[in-house]
PDB file of N, CA and C in Angstrom:
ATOM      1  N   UNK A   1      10.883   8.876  -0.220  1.00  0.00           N
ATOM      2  CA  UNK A   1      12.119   8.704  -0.965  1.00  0.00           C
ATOM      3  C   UNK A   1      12.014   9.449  -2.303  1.00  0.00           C
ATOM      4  N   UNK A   2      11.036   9.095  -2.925  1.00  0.00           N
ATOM      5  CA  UNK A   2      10.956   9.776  -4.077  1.00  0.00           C
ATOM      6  C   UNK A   2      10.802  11.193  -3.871  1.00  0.00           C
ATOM      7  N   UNK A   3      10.473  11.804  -2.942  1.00  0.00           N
ATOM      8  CA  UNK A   3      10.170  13.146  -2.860  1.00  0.00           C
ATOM      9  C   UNK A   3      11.480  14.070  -2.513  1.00  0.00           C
ATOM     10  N   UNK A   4      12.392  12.975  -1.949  1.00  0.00           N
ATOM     11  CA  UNK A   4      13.738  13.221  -1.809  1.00  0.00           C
ATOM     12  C   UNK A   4      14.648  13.741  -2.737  1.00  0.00           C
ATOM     13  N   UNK A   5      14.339  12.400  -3.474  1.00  0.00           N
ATOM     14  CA  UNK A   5      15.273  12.892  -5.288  1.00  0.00           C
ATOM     15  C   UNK A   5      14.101  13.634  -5.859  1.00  0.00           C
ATOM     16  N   UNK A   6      13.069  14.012  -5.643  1.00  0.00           N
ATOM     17  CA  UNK A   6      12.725  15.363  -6.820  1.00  0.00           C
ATOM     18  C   UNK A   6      13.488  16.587  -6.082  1.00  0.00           C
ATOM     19  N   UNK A   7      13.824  16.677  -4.927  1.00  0.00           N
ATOM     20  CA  UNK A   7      14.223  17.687  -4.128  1.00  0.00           C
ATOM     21  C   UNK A   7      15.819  18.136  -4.577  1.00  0.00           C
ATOM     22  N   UNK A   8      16.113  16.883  -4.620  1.00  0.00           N
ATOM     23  CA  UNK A   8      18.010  16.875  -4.867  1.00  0.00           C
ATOM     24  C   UNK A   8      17.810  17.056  -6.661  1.00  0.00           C
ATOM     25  N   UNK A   9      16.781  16.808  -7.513  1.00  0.00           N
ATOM     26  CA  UNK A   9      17.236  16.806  -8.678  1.00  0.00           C
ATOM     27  C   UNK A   9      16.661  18.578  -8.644  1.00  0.00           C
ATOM     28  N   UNK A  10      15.461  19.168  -8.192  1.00  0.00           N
ATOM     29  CA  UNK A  10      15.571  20.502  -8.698  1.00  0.00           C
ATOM     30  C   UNK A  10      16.324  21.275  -7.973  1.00  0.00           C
ATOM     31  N   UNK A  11      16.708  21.232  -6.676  1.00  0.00           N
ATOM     32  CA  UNK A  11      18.464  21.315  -6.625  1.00  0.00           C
ATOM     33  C   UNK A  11      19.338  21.545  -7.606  1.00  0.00           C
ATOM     34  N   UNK A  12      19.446  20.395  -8.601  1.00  0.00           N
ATOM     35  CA  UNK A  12      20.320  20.498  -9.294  1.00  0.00           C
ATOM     36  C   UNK A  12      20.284  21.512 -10.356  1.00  0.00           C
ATOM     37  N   UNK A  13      18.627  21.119 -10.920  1.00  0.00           N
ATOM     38  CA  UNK A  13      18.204  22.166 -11.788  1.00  0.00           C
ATOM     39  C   UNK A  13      18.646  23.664 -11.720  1.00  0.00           C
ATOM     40  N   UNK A  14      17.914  23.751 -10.538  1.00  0.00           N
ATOM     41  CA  UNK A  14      18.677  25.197 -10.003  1.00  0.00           C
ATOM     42  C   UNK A  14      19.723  25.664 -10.120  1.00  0.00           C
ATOM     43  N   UNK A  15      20.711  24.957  -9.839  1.00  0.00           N
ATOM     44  CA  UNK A  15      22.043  25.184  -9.777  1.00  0.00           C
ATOM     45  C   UNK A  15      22.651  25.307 -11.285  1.00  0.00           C
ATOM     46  N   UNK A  16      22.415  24.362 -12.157  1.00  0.00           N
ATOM     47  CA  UNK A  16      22.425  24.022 -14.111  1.00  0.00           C
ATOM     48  C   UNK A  16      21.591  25.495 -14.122  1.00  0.00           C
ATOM     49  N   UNK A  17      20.735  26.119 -14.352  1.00  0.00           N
ATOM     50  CA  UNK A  17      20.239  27.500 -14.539  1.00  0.00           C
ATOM     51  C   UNK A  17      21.288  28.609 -13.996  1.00  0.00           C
ATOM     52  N   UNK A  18      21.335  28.628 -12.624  1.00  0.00           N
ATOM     53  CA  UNK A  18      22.415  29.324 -12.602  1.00  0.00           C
ATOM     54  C   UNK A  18      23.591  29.533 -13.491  1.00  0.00           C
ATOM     55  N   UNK A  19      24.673  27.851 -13.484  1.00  0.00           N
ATOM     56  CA  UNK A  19      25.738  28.380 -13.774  1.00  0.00           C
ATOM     57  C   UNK A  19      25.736  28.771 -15.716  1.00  0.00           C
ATOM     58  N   UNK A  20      24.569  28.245 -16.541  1.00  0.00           N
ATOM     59  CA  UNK A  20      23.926  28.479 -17.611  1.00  0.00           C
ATOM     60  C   UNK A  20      23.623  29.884 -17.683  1.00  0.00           C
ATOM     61  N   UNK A  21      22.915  30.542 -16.959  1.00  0.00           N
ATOM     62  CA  UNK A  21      23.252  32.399 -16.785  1.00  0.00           C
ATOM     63  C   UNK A  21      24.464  32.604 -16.841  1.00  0.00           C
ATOM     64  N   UNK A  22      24.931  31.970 -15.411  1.00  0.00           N
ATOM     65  CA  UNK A  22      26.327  32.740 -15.919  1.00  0.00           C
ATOM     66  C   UNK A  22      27.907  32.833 -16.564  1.00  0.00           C
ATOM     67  N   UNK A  23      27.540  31.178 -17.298  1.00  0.00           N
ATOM     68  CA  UNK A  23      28.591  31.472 -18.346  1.00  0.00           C
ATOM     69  C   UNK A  23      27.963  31.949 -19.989  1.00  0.00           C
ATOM     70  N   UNK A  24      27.040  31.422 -20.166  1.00  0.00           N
ATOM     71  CA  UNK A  24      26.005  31.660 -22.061  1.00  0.00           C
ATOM     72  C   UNK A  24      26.866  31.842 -22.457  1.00  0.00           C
ATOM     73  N   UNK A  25      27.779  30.641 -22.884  1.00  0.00           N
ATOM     74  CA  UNK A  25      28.932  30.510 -23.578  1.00  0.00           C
ATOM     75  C   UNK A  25      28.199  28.835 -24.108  1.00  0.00           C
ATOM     76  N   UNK A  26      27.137  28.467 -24.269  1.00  0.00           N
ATOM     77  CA  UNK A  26      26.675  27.465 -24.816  1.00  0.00           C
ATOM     78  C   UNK A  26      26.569  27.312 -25.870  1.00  0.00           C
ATOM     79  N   UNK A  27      26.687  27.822 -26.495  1.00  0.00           N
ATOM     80  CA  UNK A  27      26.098  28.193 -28.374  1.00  0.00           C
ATOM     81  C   UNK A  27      24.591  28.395 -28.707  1.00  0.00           C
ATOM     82  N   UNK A  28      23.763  28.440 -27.354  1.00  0.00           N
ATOM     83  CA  UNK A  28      22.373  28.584 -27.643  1.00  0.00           C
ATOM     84  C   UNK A  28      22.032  30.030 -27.014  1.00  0.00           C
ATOM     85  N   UNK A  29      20.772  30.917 -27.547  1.00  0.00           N
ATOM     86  CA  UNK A  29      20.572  31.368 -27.192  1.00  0.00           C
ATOM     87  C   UNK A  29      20.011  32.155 -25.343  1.00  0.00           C
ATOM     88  N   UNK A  30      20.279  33.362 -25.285  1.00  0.00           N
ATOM     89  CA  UNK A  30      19.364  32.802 -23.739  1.00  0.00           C
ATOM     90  C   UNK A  30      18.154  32.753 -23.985  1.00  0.00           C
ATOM     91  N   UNK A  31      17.497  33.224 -24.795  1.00  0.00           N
ATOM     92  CA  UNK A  31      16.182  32.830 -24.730  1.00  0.00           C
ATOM     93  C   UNK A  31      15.836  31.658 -24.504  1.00  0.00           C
ATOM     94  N   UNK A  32      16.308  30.849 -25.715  1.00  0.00           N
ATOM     95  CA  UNK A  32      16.104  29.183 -25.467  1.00  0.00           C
ATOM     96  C   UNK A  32      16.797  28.598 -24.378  1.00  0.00           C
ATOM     97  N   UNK A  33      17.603  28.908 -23.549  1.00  0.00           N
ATOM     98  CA  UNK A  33      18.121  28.127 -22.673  1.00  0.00           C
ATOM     99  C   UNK A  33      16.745  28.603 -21.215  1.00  0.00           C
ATOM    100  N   UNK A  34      16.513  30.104 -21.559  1.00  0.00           N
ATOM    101  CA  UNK A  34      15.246  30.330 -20.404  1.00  0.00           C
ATOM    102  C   UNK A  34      14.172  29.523 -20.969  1.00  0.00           C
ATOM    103  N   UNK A  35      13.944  28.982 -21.958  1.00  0.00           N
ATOM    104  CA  UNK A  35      12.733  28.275 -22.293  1.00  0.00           C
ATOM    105  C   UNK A  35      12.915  27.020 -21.797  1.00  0.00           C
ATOM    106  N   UNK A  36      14.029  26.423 -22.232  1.00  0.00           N
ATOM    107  CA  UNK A  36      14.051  24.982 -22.094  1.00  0.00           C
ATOM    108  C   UNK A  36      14.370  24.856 -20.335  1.00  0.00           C
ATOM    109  N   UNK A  37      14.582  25.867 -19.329  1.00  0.00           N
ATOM    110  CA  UNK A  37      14.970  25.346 -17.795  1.00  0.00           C
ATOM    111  C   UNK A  37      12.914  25.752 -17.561  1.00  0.00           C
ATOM    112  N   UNK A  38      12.590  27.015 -17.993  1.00  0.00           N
ATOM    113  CA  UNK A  38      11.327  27.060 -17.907  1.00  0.00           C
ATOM    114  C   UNK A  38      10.395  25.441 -17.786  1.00  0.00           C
ATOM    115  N   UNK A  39      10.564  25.013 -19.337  1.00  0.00           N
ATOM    116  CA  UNK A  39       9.758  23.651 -19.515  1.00  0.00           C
ATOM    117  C   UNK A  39      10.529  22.827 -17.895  1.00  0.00           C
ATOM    118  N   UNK A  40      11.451  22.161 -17.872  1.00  0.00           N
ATOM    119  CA  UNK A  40      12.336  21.330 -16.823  1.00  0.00           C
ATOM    120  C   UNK A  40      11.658  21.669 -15.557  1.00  0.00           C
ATOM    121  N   UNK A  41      11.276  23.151 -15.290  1.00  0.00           N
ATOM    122  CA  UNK A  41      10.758  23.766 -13.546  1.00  0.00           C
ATOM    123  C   UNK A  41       9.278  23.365 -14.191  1.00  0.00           C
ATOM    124  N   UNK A  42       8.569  23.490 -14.655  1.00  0.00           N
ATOM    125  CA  UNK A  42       7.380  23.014 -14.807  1.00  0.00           C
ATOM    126  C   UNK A  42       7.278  21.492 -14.491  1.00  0.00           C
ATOM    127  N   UNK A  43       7.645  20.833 -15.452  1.00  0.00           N
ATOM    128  CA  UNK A  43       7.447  19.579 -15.687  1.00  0.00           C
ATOM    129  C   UNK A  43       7.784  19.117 -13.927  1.00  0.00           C
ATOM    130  N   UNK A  44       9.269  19.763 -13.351  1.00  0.00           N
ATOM    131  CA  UNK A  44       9.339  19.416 -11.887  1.00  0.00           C
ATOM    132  C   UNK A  44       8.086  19.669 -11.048  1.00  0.00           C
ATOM    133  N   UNK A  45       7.576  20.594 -10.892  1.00  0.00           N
ATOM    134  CA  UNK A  45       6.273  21.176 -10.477  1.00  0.00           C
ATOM    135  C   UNK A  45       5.024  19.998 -10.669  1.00  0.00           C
ATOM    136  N   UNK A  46       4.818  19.845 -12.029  1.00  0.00           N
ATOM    137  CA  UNK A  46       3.807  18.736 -12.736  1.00  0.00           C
ATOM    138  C   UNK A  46       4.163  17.209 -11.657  1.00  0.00           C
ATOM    139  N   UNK A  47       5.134  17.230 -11.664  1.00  0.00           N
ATOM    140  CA  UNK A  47       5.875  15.922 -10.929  1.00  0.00           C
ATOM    141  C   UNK A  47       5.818  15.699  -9.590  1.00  0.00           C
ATOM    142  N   UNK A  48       5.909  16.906  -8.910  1.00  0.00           N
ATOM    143  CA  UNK A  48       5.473  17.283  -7.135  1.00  0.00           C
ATOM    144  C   UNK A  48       4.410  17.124  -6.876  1.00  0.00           C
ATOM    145  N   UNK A  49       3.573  17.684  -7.824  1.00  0.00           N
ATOM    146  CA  UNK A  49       1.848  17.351  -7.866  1.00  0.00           C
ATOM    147  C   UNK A  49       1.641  15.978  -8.080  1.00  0.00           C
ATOM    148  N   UNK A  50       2.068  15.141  -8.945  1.00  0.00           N
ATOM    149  CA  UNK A  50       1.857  14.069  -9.002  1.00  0.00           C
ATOM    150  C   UNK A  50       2.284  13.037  -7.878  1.00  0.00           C
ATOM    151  N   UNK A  51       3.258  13.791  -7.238  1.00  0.00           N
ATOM    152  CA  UNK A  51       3.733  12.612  -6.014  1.00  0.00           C
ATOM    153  C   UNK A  51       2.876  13.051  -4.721  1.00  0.00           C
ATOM    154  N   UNK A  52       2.700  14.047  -4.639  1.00  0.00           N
ATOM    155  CA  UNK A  52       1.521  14.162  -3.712  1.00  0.00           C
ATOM    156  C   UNK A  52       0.146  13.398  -4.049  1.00  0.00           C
ATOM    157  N   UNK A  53      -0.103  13.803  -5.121  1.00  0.00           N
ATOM    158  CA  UNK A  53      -1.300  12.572  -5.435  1.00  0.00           C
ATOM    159  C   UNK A  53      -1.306  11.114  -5.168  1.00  0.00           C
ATOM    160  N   UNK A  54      -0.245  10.961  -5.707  1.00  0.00           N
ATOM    161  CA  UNK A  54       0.051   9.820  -5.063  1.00  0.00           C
ATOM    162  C   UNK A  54       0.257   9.098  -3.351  1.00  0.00           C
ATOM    163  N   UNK A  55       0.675  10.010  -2.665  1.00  0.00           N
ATOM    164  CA  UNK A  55       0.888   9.920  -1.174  1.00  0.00           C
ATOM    165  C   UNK A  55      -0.479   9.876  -0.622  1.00  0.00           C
ATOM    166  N   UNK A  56      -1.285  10.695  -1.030  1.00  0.00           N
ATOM    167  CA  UNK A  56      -2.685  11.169  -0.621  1.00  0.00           C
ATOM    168  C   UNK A  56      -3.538   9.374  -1.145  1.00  0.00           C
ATOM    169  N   UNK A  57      -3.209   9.096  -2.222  1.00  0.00           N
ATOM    170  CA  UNK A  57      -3.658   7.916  -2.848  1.00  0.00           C
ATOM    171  C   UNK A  57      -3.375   6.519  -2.089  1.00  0.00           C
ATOM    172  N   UNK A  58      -2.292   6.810  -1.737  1.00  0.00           N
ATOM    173  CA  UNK A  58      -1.227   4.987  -0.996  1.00  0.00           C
ATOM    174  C   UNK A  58      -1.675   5.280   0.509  1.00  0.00           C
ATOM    175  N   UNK A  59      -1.988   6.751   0.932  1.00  0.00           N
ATOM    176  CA  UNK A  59      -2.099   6.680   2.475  1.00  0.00           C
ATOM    177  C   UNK A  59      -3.853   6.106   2.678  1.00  0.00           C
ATOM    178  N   UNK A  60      -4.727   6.295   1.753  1.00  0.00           N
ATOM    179  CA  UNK A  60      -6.191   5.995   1.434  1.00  0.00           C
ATOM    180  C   UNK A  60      -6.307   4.602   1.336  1.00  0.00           C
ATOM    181  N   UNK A  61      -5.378   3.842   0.495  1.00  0.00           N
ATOM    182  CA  UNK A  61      -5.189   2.639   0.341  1.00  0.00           C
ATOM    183  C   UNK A  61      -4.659   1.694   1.413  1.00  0.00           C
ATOM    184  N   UNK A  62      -3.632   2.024   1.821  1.00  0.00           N
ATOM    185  CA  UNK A  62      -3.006   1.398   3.211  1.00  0.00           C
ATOM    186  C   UNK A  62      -4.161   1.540   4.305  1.00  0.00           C
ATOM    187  N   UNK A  63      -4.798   2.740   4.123  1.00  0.00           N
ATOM    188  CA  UNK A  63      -6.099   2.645   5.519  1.00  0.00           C
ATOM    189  C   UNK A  63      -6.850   1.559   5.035  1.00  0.00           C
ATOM    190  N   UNK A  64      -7.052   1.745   4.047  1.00  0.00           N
ATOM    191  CA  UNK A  64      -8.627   0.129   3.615  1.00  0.00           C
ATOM    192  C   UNK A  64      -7.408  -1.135   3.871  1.00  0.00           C
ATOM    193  N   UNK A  65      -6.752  -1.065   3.798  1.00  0.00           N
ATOM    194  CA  UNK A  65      -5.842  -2.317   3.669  1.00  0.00           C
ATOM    195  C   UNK A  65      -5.755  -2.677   5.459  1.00  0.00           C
ATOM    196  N   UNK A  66      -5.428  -1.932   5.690  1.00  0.00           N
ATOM    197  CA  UNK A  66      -5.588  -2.035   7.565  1.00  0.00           C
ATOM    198  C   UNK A  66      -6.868  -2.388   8.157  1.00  0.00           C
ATOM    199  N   UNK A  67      -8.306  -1.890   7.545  1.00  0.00           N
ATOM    200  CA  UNK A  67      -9.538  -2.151   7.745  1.00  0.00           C
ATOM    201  C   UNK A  67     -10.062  -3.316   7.302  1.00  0.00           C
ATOM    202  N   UNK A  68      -9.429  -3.776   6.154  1.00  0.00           N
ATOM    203  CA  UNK A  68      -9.364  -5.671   5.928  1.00  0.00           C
ATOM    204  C   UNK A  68      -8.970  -5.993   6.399  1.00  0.00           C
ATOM    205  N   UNK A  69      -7.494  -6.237   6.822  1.00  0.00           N
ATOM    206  CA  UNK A  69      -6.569  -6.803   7.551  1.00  0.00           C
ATOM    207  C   UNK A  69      -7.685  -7.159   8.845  1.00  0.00           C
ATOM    208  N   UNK A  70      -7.863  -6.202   9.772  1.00  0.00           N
ATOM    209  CA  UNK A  70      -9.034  -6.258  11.021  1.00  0.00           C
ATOM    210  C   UNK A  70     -10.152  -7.545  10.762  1.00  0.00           C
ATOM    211  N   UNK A  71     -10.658  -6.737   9.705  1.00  0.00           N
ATOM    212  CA  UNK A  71     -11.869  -7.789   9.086  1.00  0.00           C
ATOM    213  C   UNK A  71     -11.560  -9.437   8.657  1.00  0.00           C
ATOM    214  N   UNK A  72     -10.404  -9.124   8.288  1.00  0.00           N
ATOM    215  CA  UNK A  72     -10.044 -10.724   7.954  1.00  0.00           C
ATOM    216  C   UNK A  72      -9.737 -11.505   9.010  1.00  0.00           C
ATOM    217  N   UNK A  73      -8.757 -11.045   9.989  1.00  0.00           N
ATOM    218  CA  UNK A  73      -8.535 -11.582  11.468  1.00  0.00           C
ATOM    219  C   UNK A  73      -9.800 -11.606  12.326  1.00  0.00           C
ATOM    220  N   UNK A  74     -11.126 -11.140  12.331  1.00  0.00           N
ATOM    221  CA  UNK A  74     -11.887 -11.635  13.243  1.00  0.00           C
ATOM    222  C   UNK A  74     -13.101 -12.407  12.427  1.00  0.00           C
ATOM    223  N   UNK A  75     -12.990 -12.153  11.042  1.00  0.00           N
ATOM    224  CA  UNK A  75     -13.643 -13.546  10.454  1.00  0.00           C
ATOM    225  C   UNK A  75     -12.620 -15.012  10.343  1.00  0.00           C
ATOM    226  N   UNK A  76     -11.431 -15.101  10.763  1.00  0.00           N
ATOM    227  CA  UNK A  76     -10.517 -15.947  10.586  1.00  0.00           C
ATOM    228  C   UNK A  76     -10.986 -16.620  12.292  1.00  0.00           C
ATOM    229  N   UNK A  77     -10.948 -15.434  12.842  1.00  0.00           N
ATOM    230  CA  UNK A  77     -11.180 -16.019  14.340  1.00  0.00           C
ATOM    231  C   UNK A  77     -12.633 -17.088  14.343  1.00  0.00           C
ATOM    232  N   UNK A  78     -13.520 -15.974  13.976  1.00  0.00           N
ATOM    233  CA  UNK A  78     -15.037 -16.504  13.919  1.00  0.00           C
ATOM    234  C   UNK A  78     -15.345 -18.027  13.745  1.00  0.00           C
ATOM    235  N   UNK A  79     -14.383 -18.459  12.401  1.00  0.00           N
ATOM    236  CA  UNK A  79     -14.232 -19.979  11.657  1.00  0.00           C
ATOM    237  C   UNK A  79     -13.767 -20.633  12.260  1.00  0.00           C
ATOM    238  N   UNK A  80     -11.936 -20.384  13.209  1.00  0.00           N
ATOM    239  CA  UNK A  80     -11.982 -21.059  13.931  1.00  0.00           C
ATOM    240  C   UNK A  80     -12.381 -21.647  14.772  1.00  0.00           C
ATOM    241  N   UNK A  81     -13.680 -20.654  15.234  1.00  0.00           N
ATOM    242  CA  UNK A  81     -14.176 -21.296  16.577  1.00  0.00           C
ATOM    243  C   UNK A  81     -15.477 -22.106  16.460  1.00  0.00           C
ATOM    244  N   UNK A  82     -16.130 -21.422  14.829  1.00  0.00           N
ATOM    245  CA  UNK A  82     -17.119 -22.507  14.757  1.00  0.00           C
ATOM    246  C   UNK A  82     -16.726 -23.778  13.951  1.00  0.00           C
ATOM    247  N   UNK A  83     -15.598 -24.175  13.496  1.00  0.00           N
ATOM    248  CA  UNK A  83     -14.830 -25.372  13.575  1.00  0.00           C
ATOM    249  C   UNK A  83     -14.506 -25.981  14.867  1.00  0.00           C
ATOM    250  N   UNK A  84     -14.425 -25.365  15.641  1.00  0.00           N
ATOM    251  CA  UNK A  84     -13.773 -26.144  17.021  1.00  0.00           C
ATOM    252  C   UNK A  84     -15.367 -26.555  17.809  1.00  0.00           C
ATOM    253  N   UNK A  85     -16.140 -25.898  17.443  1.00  0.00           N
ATOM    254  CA  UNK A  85     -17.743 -26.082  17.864  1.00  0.00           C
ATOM    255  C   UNK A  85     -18.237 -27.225  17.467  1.00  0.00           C
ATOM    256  N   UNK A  86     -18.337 -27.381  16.060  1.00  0.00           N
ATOM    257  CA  UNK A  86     -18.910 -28.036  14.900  1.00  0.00           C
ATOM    258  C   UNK A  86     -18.037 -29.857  15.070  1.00  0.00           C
ATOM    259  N   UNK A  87     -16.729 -29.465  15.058  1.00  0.00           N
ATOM    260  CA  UNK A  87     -16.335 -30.454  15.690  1.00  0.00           C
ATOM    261  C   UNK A  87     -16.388 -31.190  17.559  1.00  0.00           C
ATOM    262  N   UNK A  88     -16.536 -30.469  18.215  1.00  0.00           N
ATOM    263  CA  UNK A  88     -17.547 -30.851  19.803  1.00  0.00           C
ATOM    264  C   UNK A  88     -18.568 -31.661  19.464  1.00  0.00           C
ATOM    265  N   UNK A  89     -19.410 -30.941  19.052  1.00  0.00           N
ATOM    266  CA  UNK A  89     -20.648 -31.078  18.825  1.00  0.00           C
ATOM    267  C   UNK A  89     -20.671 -32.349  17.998  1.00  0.00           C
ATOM    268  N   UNK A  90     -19.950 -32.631  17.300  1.00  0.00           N
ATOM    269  CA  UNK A  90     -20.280 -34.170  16.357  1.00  0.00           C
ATOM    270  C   UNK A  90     -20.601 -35.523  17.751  1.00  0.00           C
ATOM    271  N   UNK A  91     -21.622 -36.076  16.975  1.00  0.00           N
ATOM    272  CA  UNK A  91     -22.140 -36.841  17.693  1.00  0.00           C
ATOM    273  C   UNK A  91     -21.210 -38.352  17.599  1.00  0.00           C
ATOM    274  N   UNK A  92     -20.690 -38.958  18.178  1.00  0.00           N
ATOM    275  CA  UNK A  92     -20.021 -40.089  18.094  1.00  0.00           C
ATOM    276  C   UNK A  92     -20.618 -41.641  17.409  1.00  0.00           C
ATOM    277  N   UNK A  93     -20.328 -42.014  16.565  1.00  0.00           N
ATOM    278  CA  UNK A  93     -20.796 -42.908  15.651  1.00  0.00           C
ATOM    279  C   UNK A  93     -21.089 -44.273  16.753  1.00  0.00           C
ATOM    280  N   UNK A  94     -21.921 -44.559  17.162  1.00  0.00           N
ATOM    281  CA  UNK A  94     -21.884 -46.028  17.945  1.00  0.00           C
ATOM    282  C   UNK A  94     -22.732 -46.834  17.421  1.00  0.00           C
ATOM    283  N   UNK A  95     -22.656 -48.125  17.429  1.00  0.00           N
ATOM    284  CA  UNK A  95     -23.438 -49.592  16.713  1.00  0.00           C
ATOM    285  C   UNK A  95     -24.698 -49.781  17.762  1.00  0.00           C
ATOM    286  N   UNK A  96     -25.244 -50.382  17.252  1.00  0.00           N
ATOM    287  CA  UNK A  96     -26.919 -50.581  18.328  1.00  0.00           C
ATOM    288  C   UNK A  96     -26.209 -51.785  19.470  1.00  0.00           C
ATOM    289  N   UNK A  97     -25.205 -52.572  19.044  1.00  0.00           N
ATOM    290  CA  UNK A  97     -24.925 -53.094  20.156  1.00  0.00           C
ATOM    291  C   UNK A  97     -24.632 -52.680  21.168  1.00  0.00           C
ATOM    292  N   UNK A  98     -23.971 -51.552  21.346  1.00  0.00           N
ATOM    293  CA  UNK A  98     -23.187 -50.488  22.168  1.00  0.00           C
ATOM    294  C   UNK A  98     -23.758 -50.139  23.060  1.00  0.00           C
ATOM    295  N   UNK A  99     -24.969 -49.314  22.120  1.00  0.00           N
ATOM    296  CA  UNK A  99     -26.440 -48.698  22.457  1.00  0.00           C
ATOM    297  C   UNK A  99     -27.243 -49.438  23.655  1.00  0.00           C
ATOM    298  N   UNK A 100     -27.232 -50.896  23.518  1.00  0.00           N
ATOM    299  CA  UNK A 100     -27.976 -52.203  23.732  1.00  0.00           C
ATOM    300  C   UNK A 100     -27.178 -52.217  25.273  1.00  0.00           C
ATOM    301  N   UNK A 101     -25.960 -52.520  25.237  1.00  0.00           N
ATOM    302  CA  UNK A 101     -24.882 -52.530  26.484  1.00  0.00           C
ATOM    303  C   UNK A 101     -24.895 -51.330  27.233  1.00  0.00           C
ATOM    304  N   UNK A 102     -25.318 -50.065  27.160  1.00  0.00           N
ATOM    305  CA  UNK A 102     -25.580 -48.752  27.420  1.00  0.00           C
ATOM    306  C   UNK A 102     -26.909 -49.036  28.295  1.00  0.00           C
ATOM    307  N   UNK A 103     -27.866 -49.125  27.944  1.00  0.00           N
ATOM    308  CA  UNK A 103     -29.283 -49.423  28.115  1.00  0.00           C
ATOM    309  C   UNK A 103     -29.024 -50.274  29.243  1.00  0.00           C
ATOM    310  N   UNK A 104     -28.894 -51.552  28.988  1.00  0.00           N
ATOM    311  CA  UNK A 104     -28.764 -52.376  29.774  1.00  0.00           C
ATOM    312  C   UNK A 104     -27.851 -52.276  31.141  1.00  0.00           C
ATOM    313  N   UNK A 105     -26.610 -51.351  31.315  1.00  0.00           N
ATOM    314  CA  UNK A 105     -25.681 -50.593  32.261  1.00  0.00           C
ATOM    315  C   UNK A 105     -26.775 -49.614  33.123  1.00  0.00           C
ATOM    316  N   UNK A 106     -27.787 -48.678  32.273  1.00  0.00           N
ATOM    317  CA  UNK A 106     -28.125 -47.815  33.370  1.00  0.00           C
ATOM    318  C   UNK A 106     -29.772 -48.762  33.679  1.00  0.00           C
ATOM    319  N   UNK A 107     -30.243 -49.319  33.249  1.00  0.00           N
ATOM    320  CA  UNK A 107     -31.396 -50.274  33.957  1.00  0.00           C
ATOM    321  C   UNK A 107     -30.005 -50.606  35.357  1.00  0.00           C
TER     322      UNK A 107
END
């Protein structure tokens, strides 16, 4: 998106240079009007570079973010299952009487 509107704004630029050639009926010189669209195409330029940096930056980031994501879902899995283990495995609380009636069932 953003790369969109730098596209449509030096578009525009372009077009403001043009019709700036060809009326210089501004009250400024052309020199200064070639200076000041000069600075504007730079700074656009400076700005393209920077959004590429950026793309190059968020696409680097979104990959590690996808490579946690992974990592978090099969340590999420992992817990669940040694919760569902941990709970099996608990030994059932019984009184020695129980125990006593147990004993006495398999004699």
């Amino acid at each position: 998106e953003l790369e969109n509107q730098l596209t449509i704004k030096s578009k525009i630029l372009d077009e403001l240079k043009q019709s700036l050639a060809l009326t210089g009926s501004t009250g400024q010189t052309p020199e200064a009007l070639s200076f000041g669209a000069t600075e504007l195409c730079e700074m656009v330029d400076s700005i393209v570079s920077q959004v590429a940096q950026l793309k190059t930056s968020m696409q680097s980031i979104l990959e590690q973010w996808r490579v946690y994501d992974e990592a978090y879902a099969k340590v999420s899995l992992m817990t669940t299952r040694y919760l569902y283990c941990t709970d099996q495995c608990k030994r059932s609380v019984v009184s020695l009487e129980a125990l006593e009636n147990q004993v006495k069932t398999l004699q």
